[in-house]
N, C-alpha and C. Protein backbone atom coordinates (compact mmCIF):
# COMPACT_ATOMS: atom_id res chain seq x y z
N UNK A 1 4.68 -8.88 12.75
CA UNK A 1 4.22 -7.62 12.21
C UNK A 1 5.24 -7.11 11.20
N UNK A 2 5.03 -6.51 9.83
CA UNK A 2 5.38 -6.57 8.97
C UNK A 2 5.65 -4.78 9.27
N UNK A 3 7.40 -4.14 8.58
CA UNK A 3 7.61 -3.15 8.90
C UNK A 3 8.02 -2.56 7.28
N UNK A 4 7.80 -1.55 7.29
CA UNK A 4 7.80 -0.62 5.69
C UNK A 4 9.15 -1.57 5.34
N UNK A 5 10.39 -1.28 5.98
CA UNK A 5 11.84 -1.82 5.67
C UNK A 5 11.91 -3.22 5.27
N UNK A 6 10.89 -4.08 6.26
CA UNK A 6 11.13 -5.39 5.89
C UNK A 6 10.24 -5.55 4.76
N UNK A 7 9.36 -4.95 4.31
CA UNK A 7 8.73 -4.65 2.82
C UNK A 7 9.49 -4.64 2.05
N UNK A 8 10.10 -3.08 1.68
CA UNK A 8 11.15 -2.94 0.82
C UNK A 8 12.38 -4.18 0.58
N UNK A 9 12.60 -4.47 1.61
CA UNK A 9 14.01 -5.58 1.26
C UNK A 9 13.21 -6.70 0.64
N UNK A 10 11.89 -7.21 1.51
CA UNK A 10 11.78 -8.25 0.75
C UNK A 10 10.91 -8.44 -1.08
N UNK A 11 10.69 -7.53 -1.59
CA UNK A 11 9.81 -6.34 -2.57
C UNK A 11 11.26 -7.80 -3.37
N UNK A 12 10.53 -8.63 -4.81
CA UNK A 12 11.41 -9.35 -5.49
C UNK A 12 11.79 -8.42 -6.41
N UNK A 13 11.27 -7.14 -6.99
CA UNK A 13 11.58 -6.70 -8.14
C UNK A 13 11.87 -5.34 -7.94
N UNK A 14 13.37 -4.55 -8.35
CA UNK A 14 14.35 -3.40 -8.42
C UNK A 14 13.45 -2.63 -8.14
N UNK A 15 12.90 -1.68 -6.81
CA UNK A 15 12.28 -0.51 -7.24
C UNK A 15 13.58 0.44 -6.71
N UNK A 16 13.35 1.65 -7.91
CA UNK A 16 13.70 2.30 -7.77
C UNK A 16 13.73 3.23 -6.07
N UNK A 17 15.20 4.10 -6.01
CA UNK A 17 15.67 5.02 -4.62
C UNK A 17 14.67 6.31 -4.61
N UNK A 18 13.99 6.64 -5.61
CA UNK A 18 12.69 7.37 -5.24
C UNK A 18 11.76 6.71 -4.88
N UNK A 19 10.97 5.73 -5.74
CA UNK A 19 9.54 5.26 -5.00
C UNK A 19 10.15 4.63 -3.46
N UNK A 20 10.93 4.11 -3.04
CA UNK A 20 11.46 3.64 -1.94
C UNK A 20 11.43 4.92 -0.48
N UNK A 21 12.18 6.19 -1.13
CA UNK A 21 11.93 7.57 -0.34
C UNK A 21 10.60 7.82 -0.17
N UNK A 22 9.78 7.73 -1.26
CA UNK A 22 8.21 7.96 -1.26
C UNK A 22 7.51 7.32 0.10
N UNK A 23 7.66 5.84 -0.09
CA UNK A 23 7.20 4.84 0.75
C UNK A 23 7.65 4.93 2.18
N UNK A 24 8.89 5.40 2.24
CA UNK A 24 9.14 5.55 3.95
C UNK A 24 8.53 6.84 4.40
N UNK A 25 8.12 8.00 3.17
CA UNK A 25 7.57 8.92 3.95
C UNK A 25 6.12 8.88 4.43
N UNK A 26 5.82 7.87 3.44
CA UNK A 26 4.51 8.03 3.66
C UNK A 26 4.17 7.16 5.19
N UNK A 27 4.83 6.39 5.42
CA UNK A 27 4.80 4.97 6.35
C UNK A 27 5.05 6.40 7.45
N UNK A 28 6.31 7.28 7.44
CA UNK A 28 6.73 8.20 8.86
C UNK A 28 5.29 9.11 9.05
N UNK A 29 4.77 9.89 8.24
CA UNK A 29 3.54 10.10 7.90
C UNK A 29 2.37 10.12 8.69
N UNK A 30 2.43 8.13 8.01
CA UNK A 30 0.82 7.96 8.86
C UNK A 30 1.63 7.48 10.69
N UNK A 31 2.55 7.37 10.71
CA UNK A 31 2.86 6.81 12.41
C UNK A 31 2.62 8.26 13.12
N UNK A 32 3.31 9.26 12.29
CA UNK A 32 2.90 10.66 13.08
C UNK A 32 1.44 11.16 13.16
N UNK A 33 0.48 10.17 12.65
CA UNK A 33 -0.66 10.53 12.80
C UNK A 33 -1.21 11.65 11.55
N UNK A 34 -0.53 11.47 10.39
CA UNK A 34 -1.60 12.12 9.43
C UNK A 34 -2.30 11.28 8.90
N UNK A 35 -3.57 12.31 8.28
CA UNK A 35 -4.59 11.09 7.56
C UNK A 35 -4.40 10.42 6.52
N UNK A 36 -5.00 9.53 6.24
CA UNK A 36 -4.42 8.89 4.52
C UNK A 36 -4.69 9.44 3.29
N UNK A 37 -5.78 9.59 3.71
CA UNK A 37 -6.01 10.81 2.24
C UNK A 37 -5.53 11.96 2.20
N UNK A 38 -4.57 12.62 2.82
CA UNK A 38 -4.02 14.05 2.67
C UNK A 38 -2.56 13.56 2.50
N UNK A 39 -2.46 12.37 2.20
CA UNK A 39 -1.21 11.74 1.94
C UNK A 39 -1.39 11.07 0.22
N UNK A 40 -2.72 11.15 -0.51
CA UNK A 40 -2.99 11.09 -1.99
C UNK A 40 -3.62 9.23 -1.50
N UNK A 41 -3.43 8.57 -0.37
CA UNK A 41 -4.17 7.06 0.21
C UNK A 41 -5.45 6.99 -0.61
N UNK A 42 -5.83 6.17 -1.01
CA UNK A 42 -7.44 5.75 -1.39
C UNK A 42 -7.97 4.57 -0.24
N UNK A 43 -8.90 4.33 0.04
CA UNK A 43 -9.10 2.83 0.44
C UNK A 43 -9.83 1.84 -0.57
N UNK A 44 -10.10 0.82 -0.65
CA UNK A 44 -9.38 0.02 -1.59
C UNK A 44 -11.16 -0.99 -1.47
N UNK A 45 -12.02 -0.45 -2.05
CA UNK A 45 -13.62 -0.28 -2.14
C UNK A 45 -13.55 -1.94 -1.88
N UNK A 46 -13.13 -2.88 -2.47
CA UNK A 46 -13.80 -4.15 -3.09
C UNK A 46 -12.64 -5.16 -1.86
N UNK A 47 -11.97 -4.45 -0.79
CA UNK A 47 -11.41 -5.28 -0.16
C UNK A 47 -11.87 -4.18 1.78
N UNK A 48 -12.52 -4.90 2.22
CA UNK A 48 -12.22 -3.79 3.40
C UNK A 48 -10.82 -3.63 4.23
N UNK A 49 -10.73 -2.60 4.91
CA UNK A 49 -9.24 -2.38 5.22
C UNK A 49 -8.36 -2.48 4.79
N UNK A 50 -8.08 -2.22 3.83
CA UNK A 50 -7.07 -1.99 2.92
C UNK A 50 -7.00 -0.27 1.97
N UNK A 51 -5.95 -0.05 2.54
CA UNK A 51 -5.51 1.37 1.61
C UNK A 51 -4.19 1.30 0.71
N UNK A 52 -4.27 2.15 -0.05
CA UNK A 52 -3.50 2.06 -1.16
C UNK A 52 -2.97 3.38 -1.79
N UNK A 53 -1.56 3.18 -1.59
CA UNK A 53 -0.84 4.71 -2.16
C UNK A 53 -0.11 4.86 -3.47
N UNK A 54 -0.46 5.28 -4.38
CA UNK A 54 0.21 5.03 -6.08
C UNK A 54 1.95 5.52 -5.63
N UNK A 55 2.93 4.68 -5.92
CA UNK A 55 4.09 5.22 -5.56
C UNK A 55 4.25 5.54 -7.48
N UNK A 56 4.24 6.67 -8.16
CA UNK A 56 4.38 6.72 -9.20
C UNK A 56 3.72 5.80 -10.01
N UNK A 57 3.46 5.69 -11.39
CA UNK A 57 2.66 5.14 -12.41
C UNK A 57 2.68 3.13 -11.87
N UNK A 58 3.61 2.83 -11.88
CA UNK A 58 4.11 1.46 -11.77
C UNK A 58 3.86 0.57 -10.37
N UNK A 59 3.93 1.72 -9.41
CA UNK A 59 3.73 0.50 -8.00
C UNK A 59 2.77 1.41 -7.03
N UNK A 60 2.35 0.25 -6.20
CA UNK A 60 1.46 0.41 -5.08
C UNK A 60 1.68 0.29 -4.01
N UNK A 61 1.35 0.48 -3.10
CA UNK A 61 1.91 0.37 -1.61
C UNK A 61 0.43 0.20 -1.01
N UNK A 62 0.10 -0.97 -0.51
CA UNK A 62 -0.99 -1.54 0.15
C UNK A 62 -0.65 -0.94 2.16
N UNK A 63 -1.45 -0.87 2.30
CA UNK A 63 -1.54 -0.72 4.22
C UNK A 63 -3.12 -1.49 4.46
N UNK A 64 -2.85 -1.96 5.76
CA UNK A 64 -4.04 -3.01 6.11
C UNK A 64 -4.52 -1.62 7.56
N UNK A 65 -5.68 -1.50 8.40
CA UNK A 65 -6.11 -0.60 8.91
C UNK A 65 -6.53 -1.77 10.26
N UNK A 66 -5.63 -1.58 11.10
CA UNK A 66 -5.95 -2.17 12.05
C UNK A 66 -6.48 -1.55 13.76
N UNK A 67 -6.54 -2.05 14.56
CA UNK A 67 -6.93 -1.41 15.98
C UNK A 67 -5.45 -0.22 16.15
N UNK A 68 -4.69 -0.62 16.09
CA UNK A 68 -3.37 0.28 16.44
C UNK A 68 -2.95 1.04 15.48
N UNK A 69 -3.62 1.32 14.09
CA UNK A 69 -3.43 2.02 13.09
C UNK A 69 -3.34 1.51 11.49
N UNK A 70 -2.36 1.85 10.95
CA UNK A 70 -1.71 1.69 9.88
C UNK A 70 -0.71 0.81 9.99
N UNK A 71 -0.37 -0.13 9.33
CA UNK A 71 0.16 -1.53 9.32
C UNK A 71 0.29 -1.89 8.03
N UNK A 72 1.93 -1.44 7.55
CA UNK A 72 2.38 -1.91 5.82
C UNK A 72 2.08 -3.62 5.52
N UNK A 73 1.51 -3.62 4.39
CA UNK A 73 0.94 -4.63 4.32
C UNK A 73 1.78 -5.28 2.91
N UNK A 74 2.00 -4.69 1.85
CA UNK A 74 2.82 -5.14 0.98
C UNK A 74 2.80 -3.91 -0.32
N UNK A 75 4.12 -4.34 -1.15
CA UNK A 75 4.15 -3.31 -2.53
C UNK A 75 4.41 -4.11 -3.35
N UNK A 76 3.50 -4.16 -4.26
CA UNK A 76 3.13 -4.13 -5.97
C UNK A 76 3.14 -3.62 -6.98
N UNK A 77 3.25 -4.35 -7.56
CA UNK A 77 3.10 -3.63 -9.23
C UNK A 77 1.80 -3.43 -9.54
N UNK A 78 1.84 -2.37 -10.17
CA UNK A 78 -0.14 -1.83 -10.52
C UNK A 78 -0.76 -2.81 -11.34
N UNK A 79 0.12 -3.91 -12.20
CA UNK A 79 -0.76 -5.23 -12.68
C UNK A 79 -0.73 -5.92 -11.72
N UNK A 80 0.06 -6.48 -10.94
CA UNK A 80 -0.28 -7.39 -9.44
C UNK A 80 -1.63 -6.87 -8.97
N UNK A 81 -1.51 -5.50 -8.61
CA UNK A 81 -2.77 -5.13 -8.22
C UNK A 81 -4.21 -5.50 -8.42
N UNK A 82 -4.14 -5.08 -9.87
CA UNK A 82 -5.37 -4.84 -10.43
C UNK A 82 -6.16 -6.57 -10.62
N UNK A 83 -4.78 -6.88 -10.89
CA UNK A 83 -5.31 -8.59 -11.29
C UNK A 83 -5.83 -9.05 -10.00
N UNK A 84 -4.85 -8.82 -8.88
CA UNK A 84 -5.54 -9.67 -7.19
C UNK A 84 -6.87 -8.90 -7.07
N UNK A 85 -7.23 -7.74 -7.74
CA UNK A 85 -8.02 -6.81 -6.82
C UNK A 85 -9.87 -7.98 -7.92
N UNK A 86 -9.47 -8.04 -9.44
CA UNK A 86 -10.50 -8.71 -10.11
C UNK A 86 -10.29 -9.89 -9.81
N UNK A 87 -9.33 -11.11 -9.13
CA UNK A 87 -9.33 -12.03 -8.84
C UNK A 87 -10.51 -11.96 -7.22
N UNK A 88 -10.31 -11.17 -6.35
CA UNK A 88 -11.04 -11.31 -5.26
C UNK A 88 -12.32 -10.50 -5.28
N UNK A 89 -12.43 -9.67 -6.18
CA UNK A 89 -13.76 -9.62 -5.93
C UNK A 89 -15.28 -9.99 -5.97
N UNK A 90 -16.03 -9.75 -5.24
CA UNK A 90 -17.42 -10.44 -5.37
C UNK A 90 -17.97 -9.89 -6.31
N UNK A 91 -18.43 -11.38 -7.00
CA UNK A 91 -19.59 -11.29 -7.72
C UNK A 91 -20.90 -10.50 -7.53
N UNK A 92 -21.72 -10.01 -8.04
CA UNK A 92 -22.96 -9.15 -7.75
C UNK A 92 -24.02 -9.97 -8.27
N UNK A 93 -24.91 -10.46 -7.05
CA UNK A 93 -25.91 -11.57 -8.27
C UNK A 93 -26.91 -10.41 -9.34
């Protein structure tokens, strides 16, 4: 099981000591039981279970929605994103 911290360390590219503060609050947040959307969360239409928090213009912070809650799932760059998000989605016949 994958923890906000072991995210951040393993994250290959410099994010900045704010989006990093951002991300642990949001992670303390949802464990205390707030909702995701009163935290700015979207869920993430074209993948189920998956939510997504803009840490500033540049990165994302994915969470997967499991039986026991909220479960950090990984952080991206908003082109990582966008590209995995048109790489996986379904076609519409």
């Amino acid at each position: 099981m994958h923890t906000i911290q072991s995210i951040l360390t393993r994250c290959p590219h410099q994010v900045s000591p704010c989006h990093q503060h951002k991300a642990l609050e949001i992670d303390q947040a949802l464990r205390l039981g707030t909702p995701f959307t009163a935290l700015g969360g979207k869920r993430v239409r074209c993948r189920n279970g998956l939510v997504r928090f803009k840490l500033g213009c540049a990165w994302r912070l994915l969470y997967r929605i499991s039986a026991n809650g909220y479960v950090p799932h990984s952080l991206v760059s908003r082109q990582c994103f966008e590209r995995e998000l048109k790489r996986r989605r379904a076609l519409k016949p």
